[in-house]
PDB file of N, CA and C in Angstrom:
ATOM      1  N   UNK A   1       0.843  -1.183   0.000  1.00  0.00           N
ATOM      2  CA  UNK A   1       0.000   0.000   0.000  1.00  0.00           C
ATOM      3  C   UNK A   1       0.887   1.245   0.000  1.00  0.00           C
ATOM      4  N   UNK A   2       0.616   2.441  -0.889  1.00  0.00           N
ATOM      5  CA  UNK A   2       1.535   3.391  -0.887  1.00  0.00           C
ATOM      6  C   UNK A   2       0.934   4.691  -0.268  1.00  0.00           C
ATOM      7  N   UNK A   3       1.779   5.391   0.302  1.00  0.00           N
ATOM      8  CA  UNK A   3       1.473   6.282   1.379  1.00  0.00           C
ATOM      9  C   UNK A   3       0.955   7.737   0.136  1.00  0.00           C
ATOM     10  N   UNK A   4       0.318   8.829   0.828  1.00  0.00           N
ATOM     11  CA  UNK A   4       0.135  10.246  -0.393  1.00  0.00           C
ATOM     12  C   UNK A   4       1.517  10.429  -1.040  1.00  0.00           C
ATOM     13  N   UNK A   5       2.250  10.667  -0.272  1.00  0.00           N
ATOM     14  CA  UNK A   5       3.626  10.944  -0.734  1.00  0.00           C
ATOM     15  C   UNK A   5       4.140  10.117  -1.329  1.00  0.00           C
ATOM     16  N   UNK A   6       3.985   8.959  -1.639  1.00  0.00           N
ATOM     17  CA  UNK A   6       4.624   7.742  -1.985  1.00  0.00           C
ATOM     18  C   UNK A   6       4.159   7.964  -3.774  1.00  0.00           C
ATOM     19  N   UNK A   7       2.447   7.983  -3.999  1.00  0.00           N
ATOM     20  CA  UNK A   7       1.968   8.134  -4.947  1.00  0.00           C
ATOM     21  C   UNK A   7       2.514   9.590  -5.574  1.00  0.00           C
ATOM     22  N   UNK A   8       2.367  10.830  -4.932  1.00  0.00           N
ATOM     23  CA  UNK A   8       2.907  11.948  -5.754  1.00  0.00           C
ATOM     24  C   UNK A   8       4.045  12.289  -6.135  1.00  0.00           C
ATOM     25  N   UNK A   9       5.209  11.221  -5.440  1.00  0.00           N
ATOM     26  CA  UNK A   9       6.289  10.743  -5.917  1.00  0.00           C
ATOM     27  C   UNK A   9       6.097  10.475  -7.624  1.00  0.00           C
ATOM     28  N   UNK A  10       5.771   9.230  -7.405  1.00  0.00           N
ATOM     29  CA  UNK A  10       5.285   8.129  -8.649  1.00  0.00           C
ATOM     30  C   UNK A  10       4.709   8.695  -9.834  1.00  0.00           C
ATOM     31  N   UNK A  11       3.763   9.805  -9.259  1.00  0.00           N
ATOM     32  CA  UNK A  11       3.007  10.677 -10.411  1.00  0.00           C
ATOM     33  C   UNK A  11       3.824  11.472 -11.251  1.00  0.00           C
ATOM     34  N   UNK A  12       5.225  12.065 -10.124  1.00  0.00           N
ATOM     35  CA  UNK A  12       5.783  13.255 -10.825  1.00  0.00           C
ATOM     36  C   UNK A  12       7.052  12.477 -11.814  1.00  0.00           C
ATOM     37  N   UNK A  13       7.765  11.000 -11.039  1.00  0.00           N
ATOM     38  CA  UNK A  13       8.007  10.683 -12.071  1.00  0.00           C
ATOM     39  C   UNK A  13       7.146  10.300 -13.055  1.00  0.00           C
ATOM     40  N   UNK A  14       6.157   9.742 -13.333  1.00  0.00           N
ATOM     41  CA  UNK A  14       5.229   9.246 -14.247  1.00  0.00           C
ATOM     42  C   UNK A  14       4.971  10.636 -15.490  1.00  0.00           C
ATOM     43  N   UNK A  15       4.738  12.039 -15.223  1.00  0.00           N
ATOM     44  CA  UNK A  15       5.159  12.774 -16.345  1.00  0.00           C
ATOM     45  C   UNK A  15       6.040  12.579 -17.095  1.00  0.00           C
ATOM     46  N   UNK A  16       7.056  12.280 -16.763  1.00  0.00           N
ATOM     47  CA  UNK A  16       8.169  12.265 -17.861  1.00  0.00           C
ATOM     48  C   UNK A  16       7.681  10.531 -18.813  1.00  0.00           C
ATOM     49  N   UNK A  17       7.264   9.719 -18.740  1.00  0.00           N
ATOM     50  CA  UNK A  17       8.010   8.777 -19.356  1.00  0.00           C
ATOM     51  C   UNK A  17       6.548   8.739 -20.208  1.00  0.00           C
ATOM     52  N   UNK A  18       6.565   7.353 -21.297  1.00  0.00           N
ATOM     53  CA  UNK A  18       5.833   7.453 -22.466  1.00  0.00           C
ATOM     54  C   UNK A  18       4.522   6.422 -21.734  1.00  0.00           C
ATOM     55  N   UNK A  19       3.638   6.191 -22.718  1.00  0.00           N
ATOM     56  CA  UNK A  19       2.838   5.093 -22.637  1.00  0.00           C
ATOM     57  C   UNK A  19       3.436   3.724 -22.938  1.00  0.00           C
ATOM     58  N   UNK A  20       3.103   2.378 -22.460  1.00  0.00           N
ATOM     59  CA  UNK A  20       4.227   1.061 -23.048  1.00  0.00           C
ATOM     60  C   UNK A  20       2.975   0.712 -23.762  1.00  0.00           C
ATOM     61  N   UNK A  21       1.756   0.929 -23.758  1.00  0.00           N
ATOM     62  CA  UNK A  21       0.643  -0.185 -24.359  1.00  0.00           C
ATOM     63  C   UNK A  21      -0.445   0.775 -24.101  1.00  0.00           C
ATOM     64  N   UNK A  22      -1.653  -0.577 -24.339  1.00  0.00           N
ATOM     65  CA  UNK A  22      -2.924   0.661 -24.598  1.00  0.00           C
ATOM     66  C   UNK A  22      -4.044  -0.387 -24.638  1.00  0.00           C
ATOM     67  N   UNK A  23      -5.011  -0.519 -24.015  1.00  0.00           N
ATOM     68  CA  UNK A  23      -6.518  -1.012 -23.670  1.00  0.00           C
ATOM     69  C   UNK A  23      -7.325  -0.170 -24.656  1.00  0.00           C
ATOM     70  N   UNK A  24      -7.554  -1.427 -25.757  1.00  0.00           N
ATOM     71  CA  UNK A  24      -8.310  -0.870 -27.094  1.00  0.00           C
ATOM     72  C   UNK A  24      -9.840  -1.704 -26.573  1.00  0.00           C
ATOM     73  N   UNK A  25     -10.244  -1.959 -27.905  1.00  0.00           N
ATOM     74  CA  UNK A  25     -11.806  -2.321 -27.772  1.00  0.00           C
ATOM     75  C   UNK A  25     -12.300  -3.911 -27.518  1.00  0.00           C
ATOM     76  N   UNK A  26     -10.613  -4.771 -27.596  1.00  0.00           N
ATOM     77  CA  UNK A  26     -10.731  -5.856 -27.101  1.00  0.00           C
ATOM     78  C   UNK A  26     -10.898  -6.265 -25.557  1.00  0.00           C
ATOM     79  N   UNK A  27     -10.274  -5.447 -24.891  1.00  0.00           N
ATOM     80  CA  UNK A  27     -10.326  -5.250 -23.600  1.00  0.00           C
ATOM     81  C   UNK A  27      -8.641  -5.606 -22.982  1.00  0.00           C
ATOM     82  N   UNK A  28      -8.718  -6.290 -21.509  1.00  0.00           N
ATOM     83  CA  UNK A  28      -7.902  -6.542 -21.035  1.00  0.00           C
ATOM     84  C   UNK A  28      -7.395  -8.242 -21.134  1.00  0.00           C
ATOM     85  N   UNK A  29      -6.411  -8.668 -22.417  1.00  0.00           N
ATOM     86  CA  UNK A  29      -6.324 -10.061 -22.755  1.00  0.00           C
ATOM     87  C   UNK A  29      -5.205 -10.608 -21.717  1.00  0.00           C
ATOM     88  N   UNK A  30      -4.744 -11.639 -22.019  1.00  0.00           N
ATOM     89  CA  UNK A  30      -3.662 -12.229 -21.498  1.00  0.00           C
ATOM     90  C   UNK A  30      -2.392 -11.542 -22.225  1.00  0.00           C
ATOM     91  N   UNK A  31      -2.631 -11.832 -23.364  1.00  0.00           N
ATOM     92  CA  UNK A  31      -0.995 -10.962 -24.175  1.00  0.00           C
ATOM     93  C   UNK A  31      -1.332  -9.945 -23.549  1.00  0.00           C
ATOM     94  N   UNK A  32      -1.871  -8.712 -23.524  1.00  0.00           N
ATOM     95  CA  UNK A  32      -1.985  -8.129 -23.084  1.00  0.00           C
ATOM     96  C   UNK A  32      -1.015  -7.613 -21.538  1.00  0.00           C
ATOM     97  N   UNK A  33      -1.624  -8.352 -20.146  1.00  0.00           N
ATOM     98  CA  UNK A  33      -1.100  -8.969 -19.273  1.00  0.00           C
ATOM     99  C   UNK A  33       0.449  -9.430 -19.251  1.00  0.00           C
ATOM    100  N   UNK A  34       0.585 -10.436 -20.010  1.00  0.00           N
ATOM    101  CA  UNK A  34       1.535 -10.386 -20.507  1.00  0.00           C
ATOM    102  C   UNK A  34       2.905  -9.162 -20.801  1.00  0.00           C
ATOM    103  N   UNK A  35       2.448  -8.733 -21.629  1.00  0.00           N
ATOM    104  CA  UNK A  35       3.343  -7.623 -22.421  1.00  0.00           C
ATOM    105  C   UNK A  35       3.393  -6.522 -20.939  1.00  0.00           C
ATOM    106  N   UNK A  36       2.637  -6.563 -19.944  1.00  0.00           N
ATOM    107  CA  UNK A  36       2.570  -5.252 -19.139  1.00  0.00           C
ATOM    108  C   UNK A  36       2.985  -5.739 -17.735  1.00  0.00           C
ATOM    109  N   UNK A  37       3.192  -6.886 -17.217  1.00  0.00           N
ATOM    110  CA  UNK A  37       4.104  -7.627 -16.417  1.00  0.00           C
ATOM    111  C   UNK A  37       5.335  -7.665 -16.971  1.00  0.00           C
ATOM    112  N   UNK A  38       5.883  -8.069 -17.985  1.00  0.00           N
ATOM    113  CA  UNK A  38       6.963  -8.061 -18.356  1.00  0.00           C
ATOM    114  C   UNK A  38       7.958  -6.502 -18.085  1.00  0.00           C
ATOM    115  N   UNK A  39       7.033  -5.371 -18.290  1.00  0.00           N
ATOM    116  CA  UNK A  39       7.812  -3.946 -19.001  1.00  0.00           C
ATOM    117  C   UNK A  39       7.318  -3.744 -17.153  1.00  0.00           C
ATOM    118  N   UNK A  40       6.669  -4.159 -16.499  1.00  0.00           N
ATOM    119  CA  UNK A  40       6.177  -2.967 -15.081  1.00  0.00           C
ATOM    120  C   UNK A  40       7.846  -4.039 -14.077  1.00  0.00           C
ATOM    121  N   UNK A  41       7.724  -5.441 -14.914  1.00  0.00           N
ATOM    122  CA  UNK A  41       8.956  -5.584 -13.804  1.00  0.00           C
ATOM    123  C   UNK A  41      10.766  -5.419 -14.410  1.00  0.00           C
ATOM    124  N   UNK A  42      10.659  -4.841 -15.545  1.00  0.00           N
ATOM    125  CA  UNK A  42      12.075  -4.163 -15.961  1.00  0.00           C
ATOM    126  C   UNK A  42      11.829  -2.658 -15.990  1.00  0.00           C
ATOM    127  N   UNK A  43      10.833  -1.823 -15.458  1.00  0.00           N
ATOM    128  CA  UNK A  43      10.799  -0.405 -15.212  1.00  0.00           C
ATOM    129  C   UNK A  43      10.079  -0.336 -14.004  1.00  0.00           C
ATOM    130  N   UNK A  44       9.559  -0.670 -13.062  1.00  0.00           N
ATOM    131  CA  UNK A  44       9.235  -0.674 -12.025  1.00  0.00           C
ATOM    132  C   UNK A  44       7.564   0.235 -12.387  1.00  0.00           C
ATOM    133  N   UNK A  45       7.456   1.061 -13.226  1.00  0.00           N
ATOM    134  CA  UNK A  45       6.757   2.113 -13.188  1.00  0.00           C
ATOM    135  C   UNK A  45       6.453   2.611 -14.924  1.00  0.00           C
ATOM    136  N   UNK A  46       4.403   2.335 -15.007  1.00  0.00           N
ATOM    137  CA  UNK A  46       4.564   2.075 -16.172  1.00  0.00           C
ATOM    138  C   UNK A  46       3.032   2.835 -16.766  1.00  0.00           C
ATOM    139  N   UNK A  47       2.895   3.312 -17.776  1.00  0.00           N
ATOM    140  CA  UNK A  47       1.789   4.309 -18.546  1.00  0.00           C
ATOM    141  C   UNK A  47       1.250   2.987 -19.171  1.00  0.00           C
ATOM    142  N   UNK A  48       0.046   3.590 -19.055  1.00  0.00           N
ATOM    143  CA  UNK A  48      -1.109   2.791 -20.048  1.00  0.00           C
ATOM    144  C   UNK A  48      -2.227   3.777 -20.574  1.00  0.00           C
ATOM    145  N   UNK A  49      -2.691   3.454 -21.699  1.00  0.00           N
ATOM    146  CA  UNK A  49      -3.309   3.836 -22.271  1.00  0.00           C
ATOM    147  C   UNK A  49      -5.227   3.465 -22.520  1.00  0.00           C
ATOM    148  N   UNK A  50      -5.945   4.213 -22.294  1.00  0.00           N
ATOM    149  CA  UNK A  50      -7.471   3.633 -22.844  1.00  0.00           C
ATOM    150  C   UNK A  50      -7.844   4.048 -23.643  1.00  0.00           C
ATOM    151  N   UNK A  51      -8.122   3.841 -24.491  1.00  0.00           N
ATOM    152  CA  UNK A  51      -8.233   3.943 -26.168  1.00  0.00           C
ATOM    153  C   UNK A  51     -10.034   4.170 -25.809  1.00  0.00           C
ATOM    154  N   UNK A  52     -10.501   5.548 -26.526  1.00  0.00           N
ATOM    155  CA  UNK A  52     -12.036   5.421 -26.400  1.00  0.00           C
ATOM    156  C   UNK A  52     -12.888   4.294 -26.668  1.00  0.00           C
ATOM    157  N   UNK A  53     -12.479   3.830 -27.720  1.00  0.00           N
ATOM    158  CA  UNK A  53     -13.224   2.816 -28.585  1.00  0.00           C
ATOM    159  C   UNK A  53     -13.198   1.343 -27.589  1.00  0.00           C
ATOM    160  N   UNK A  54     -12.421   1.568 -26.409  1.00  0.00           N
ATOM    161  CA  UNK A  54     -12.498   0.266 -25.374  1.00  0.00           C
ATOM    162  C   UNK A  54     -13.867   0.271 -24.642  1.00  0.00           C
ATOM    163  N   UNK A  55     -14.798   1.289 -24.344  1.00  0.00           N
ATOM    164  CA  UNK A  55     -16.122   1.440 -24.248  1.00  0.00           C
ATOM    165  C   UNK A  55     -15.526   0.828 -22.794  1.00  0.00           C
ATOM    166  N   UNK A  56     -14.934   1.367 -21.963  1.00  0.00           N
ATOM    167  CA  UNK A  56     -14.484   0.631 -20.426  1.00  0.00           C
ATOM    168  C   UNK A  56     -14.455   2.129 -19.795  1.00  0.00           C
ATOM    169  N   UNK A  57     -15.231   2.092 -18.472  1.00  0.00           N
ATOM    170  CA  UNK A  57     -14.792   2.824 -17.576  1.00  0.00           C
ATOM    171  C   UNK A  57     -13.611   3.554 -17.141  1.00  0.00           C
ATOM    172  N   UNK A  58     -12.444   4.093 -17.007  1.00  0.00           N
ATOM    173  CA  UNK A  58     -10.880   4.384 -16.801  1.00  0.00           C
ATOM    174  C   UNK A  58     -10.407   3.878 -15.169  1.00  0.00           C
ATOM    175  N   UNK A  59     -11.280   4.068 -14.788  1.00  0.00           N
ATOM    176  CA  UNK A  59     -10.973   3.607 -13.090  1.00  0.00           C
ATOM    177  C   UNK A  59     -11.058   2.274 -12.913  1.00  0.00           C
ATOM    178  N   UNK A  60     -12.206   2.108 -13.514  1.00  0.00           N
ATOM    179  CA  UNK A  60     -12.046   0.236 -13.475  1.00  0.00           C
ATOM    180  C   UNK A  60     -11.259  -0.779 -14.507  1.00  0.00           C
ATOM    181  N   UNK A  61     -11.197   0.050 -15.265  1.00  0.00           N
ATOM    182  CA  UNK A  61     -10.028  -0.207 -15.915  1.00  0.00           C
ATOM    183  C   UNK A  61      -9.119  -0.519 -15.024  1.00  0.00           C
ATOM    184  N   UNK A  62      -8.259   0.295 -14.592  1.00  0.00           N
ATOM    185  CA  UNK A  62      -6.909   0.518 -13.951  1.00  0.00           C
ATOM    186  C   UNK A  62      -7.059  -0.248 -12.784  1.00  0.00           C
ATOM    187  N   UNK A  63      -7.892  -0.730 -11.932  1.00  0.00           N
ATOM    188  CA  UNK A  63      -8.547  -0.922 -11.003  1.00  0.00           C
ATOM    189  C   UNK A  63      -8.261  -2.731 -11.375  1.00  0.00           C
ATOM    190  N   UNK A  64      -8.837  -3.234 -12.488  1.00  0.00           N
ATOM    191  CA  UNK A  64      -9.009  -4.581 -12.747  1.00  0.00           C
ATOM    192  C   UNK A  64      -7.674  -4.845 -13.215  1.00  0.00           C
ATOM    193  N   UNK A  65      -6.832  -4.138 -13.348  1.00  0.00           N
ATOM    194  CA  UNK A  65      -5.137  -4.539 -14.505  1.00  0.00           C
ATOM    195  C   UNK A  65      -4.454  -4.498 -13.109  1.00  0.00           C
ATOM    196  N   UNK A  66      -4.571  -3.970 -12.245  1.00  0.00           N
ATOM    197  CA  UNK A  66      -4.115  -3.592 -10.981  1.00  0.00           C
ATOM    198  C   UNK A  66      -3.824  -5.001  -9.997  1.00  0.00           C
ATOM    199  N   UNK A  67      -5.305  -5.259 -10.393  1.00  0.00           N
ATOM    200  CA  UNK A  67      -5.557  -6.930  -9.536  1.00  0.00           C
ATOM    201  C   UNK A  67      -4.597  -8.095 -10.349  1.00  0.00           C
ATOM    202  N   UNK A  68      -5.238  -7.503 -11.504  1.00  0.00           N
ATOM    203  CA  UNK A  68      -4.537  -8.869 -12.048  1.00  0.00           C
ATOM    204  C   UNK A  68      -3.314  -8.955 -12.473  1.00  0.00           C
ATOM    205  N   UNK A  69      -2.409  -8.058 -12.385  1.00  0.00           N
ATOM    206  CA  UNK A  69      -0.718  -7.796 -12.663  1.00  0.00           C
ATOM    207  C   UNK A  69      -0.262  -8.953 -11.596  1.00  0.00           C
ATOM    208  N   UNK A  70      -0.029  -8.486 -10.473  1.00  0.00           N
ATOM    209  CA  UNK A  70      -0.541  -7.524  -9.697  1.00  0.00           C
ATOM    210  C   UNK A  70       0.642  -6.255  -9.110  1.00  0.00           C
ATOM    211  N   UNK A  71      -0.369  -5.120  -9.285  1.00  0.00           N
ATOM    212  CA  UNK A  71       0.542  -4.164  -8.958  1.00  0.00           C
ATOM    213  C   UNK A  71      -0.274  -2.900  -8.321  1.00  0.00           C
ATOM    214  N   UNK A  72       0.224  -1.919  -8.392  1.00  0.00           N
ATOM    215  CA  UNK A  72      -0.387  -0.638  -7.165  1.00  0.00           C
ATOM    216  C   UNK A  72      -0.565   0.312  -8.402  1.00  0.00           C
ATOM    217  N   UNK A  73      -1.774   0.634  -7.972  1.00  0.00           N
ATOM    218  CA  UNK A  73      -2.535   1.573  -9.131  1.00  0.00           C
ATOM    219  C   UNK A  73      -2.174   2.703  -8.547  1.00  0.00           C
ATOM    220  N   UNK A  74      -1.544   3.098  -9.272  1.00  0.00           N
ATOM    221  CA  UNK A  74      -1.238   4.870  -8.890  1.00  0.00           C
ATOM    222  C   UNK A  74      -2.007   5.985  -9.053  1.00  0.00           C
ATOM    223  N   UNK A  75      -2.646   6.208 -10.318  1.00  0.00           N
ATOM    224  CA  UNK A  75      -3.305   7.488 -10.646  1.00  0.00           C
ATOM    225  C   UNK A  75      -3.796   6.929 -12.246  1.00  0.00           C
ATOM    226  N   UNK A  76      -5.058   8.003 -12.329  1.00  0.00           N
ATOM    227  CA  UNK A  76      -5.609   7.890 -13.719  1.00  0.00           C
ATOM    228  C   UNK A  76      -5.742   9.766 -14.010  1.00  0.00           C
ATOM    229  N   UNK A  77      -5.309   9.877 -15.224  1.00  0.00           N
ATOM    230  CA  UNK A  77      -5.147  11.506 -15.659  1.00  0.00           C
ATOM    231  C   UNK A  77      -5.697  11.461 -16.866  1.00  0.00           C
ATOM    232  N   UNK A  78      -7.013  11.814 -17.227  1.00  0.00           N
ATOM    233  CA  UNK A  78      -7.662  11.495 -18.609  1.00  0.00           C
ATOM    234  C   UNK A  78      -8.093  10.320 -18.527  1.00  0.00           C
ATOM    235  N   UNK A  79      -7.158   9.513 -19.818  1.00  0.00           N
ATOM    236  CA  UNK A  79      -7.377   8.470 -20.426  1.00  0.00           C
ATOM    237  C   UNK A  79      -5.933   7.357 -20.027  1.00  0.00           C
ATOM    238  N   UNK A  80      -5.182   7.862 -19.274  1.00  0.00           N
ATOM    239  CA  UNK A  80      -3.659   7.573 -19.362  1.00  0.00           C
ATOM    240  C   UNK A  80      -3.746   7.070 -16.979  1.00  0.00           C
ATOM    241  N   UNK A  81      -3.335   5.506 -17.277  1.00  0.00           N
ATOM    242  CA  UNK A  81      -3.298   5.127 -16.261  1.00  0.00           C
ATOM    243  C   UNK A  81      -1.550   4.572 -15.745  1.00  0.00           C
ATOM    244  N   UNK A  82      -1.713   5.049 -14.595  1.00  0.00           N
ATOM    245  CA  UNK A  82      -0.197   4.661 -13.935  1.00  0.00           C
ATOM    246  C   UNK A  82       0.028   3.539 -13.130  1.00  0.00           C
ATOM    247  N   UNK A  83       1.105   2.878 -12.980  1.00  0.00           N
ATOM    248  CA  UNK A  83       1.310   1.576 -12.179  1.00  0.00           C
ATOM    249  C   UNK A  83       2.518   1.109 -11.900  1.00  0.00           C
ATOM    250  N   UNK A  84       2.779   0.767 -10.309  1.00  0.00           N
ATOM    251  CA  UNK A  84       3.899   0.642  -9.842  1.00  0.00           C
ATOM    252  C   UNK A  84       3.692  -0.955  -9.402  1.00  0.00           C
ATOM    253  N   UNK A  85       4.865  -1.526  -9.469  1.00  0.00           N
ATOM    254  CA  UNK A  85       5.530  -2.590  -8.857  1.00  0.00           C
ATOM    255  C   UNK A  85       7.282  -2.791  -8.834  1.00  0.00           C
ATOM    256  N   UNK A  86       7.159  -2.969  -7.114  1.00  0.00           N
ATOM    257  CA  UNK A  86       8.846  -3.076  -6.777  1.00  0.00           C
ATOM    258  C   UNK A  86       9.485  -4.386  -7.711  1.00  0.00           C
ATOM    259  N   UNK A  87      10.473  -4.181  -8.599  1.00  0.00           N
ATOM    260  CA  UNK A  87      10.533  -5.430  -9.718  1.00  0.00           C
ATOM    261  C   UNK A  87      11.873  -6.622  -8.214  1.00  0.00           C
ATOM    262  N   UNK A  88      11.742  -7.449  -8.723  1.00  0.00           N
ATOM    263  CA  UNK A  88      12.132  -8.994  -8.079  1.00  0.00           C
ATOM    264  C   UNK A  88      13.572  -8.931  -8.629  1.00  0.00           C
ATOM    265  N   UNK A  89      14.199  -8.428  -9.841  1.00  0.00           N
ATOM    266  CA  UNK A  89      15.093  -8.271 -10.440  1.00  0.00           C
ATOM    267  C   UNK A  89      16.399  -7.204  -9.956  1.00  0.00           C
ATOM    268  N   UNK A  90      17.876  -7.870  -9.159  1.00  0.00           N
ATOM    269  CA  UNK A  90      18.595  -7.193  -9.029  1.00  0.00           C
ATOM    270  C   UNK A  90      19.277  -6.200 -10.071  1.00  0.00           C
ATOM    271  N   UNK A  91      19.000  -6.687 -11.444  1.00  0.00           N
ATOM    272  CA  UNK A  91      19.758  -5.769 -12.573  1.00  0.00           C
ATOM    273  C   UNK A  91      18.755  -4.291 -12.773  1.00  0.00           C
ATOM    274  N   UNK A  92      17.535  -4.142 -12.239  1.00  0.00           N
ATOM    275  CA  UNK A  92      16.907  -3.509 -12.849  1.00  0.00           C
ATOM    276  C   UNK A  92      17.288  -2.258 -11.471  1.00  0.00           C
ATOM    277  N   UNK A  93      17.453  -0.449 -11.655  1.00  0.00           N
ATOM    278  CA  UNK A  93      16.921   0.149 -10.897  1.00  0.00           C
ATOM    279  C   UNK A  93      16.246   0.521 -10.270  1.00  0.00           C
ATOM    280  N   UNK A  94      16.226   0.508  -8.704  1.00  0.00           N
ATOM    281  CA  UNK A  94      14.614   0.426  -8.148  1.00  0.00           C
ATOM    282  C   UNK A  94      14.789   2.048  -7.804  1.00  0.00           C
ATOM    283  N   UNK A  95      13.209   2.283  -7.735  1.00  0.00           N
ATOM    284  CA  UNK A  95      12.980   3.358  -7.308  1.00  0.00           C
ATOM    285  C   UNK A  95      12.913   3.232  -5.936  1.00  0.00           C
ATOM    286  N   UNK A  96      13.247   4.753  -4.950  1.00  0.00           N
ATOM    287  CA  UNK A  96      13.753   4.902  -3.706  1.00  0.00           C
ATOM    288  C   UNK A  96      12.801   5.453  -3.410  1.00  0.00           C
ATOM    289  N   UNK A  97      11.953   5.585  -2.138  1.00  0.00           N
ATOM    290  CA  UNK A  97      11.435   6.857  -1.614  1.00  0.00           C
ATOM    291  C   UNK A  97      12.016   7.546  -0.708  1.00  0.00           C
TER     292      UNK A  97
END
């Protein structure tokens, strides 16, 4: 569970970096899953995208990818959702608070 400060941390890095993927009109698949476990545990910290045409809520969105990663839903800004997990991997840089 991450503290206020913990998240507005996370947020302010989260400006800088890009989207890795994007929740289109298929929804939330396994490749999917896939592809966004892989990139949240070699960056710790990761953009997603909801594509209008996904006809999905944004909160529950982020909310259900959250569970099923599993990882800590940070923030939703628009259409563009954030997500942290401490990666298991000594090669990778972890973020500090």
């Amino acid at each position: 569970m991450l503290t206020s400060k913990q998240r507005a941390f996370l947020r302010s890095l989260a400006q800088k970096i890009e989207p890795i993927t994007q929740v289109g009109k298929s929804g939330i698949t396994e490749s999917f899953l896939d592809n966004a476990n892989n990139a949240i545990e070699k960056r710790e910290l990761i953009k997603i995208t909801v594509l209008e045409n996904s006809g999905e809520d944004v909160m529950s969105v982020g909310e259900e990818i959250a569970r099923r990663l599993p990882a800590e839903f940070v923030c939703a800004t628009g259409k563009k959702l954030v997500f942290y997990r401490r990666s298991n991997s000594d090669k990778v840089k972890h973020i500090e608070f």
